[in-house]
Protein backbone atom coordinates (compact mmCIF):
# COMPACT_ATOMS: atom_id res chain seq x y z
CA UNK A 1 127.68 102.36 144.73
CA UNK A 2 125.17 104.71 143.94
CA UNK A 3 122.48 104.36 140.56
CA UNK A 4 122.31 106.84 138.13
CA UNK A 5 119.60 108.26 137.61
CA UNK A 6 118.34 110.33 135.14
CA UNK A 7 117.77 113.86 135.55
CA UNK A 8 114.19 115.05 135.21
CA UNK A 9 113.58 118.78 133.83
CA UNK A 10 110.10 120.23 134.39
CA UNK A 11 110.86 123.03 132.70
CA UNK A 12 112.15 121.83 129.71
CA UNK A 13 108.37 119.59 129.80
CA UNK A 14 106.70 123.19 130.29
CA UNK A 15 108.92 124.81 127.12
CA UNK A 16 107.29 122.30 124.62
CA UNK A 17 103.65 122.19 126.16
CA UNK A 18 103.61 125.89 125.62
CA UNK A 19 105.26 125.09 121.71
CA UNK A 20 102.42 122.78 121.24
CA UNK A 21 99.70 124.91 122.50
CA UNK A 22 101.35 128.42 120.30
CA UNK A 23 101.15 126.17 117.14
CA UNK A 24 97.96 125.00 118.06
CA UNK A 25 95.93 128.50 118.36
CA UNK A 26 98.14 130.34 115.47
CA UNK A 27 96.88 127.28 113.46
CA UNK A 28 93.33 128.26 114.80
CA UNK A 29 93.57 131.99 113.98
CA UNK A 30 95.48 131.51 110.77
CA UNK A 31 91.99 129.03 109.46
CA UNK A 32 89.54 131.92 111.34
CA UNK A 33 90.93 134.68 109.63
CA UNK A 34 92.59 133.49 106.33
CA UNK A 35 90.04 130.36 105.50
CA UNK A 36 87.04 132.05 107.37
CA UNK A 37 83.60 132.71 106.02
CA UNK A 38 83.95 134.68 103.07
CA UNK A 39 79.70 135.54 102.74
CA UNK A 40 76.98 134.52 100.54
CA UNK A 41 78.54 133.01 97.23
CA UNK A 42 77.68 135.05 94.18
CA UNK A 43 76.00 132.56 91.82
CA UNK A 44 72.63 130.97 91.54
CA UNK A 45 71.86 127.99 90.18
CA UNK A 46 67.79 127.96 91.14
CA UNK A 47 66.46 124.66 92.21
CA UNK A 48 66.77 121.63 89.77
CA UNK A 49 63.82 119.12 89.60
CA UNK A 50 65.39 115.82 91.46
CA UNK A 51 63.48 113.33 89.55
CA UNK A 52 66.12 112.90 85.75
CA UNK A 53 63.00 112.93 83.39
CA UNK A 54 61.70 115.71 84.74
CA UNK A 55 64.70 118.01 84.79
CA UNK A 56 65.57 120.33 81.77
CA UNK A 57 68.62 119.34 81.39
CA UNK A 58 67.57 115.15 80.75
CA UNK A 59 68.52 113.06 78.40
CA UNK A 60 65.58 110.75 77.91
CA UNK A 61 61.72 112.02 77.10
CA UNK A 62 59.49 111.64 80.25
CA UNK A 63 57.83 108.38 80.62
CA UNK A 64 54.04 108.64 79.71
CA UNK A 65 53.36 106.68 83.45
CA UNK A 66 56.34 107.43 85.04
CA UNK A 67 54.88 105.09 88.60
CA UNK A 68 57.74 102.80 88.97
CA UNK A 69 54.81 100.10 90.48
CA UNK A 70 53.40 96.98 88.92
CA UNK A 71 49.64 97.91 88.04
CA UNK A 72 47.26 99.76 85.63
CA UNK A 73 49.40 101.43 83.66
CA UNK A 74 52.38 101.76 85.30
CA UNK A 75 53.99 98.54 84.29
């Protein structure tokens, strides 16, 4: 008696590699072209001072020693 077995098709394999791969790149070209670089934004918003009490736009007055260090003054 013989065993069954199962028939193998390459080119069916070869069919979806090449599915995979065409979804892949338009995927690619679709974010290059569509998503892409669109240049050098059109606002400004100038650089903000990092430290909060010295930024225009804080809430609090600026400390008179603003050292956060245990010493002369800065306490």
């Amino acid at each position: 008696m013989e065993k069954a077995a199962p028939k193998e098709s390459s080119f069916a394999t070869w069919v979806v590699i090449f599915l995979l791969l065409i979804i892949i790149l338009v995927k690619g070209f679709f974010s290059f072209f569509v998503v892409g670089d669109r240049g050098q934004p059109t606002w400004d918003y100038r650089p903000v001072k990092d430290v909060p009490g010295e930024s225009p736009y804080a809430i609090y007055e600026p400390l008179p020693y603003p050292q956060h260090v245990k010493g002369q003054k800065g306490e």
